[in-house]
C-alpha atoms as a PDB file:
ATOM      1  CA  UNK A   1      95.439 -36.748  88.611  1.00  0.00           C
ATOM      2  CA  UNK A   2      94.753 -36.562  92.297  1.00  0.00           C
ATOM      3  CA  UNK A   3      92.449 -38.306  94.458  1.00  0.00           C
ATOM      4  CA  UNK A   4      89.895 -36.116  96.551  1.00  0.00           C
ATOM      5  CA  UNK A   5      90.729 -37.240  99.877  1.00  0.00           C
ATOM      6  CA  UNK A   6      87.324 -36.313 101.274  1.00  0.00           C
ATOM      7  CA  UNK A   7      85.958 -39.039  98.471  1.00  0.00           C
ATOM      8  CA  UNK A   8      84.993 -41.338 101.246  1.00  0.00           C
ATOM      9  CA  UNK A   9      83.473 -39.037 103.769  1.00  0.00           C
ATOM     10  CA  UNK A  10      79.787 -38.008 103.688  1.00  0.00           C
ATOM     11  CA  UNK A  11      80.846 -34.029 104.307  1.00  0.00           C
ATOM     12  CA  UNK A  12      80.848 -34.357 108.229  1.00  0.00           C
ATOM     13  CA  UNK A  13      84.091 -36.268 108.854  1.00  0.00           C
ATOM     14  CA  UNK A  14      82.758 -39.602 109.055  1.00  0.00           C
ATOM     15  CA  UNK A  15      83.519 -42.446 106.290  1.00  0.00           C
ATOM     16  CA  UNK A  16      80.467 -43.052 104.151  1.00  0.00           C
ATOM     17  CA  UNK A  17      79.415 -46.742 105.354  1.00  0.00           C
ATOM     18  CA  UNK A  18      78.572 -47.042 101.498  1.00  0.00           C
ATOM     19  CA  UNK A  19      81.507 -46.318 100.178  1.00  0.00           C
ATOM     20  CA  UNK A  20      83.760 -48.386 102.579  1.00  0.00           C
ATOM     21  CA  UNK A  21      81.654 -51.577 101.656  1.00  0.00           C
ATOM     22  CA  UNK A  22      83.833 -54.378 100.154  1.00  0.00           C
ATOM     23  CA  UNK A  23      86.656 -52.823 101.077  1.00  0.00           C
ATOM     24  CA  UNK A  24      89.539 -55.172 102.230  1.00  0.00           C
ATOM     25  CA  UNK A  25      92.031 -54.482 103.588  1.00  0.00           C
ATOM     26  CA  UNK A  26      95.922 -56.582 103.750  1.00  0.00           C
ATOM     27  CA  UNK A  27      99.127 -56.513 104.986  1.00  0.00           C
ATOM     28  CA  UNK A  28     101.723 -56.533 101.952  1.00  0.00           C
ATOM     29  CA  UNK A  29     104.987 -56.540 102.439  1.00  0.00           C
ATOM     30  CA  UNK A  30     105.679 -53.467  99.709  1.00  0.00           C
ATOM     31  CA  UNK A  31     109.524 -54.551  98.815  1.00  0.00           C
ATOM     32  CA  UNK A  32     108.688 -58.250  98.547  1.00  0.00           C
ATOM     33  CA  UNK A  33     106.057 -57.484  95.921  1.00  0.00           C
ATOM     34  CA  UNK A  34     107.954 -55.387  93.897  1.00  0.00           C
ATOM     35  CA  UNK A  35     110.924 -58.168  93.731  1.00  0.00           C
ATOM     36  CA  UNK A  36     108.184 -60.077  93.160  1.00  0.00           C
ATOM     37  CA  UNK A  37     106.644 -57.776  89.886  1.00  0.00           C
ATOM     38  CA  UNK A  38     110.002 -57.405  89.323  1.00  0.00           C
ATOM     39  CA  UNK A  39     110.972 -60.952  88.575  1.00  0.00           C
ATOM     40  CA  UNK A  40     107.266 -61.463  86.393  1.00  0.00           C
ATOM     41  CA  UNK A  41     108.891 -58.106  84.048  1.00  0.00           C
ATOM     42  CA  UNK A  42     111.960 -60.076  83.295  1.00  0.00           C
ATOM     43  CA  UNK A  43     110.660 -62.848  82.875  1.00  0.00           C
ATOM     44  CA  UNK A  44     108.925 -62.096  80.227  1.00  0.00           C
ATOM     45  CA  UNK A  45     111.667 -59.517  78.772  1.00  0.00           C
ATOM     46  CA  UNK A  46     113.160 -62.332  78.191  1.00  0.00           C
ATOM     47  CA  UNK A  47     111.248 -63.520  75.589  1.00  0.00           C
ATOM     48  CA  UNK A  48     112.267 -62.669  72.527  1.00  0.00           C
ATOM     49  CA  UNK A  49     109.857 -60.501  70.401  1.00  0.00           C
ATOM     50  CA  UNK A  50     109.598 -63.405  67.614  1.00  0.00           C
ATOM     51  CA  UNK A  51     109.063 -66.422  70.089  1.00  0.00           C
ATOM     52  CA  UNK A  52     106.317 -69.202  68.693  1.00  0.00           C
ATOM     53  CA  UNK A  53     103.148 -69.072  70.434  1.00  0.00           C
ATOM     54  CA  UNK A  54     104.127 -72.018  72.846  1.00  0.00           C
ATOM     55  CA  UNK A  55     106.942 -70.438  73.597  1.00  0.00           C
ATOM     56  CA  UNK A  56     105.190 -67.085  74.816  1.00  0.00           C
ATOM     57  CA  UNK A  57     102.644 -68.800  76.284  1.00  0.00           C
ATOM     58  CA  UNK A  58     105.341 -70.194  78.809  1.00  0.00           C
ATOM     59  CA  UNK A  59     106.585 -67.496  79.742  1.00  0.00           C
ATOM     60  CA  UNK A  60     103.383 -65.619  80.525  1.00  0.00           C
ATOM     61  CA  UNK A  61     102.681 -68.888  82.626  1.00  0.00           C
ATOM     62  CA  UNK A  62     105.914 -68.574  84.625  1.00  0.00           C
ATOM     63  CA  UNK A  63     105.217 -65.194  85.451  1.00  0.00           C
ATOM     64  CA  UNK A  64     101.704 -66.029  86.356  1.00  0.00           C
ATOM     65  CA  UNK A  65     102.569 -68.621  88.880  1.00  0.00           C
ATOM     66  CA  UNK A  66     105.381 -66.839  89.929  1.00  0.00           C
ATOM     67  CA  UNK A  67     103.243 -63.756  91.258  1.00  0.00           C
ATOM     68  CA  UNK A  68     100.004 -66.562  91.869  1.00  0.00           C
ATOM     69  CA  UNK A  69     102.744 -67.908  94.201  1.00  0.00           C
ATOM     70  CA  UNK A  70     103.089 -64.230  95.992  1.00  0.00           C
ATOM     71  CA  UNK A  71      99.618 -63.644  96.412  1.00  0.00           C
ATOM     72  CA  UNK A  72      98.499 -66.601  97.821  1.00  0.00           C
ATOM     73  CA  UNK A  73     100.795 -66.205 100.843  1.00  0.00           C
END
């Protein structure tokens, strides 16, 4: 599918004020947070697929934090 790039004009080259509002922009540092997503995946590919509950629950907590960690940098 691809984005209409004229989706945030108003048809006479200007950005719609409308559209733009709550809009924030950030710096990311792209290869950082794909180590980052990275780490979260195996993480919890490392779980096996018959894990108790506790067990899971872990792991979806470590990967949490881990990437919590990342974003609030």
């Amino acid at each position: 599918m691809q984005e209409n790039p004229m989706s945030m004009h108003n048809g006479y080259g200007k950005a719609d004020p409308q559209e733009q509002e709550g809009i924030m922009t950030t710096s990311i540092d792209a290869e950082k947070l794909q180590n980052v997503i990275s780490q979260a995946v195996l993480i919890l590919q490392e779980c096996p697929e018959d894990a108790e509950p506790d067990d899971l629950n872990g792991s979806i907590n470590e990967a949490l934090e881990l990437l919590q960690k990342y974003s609030g940098q």
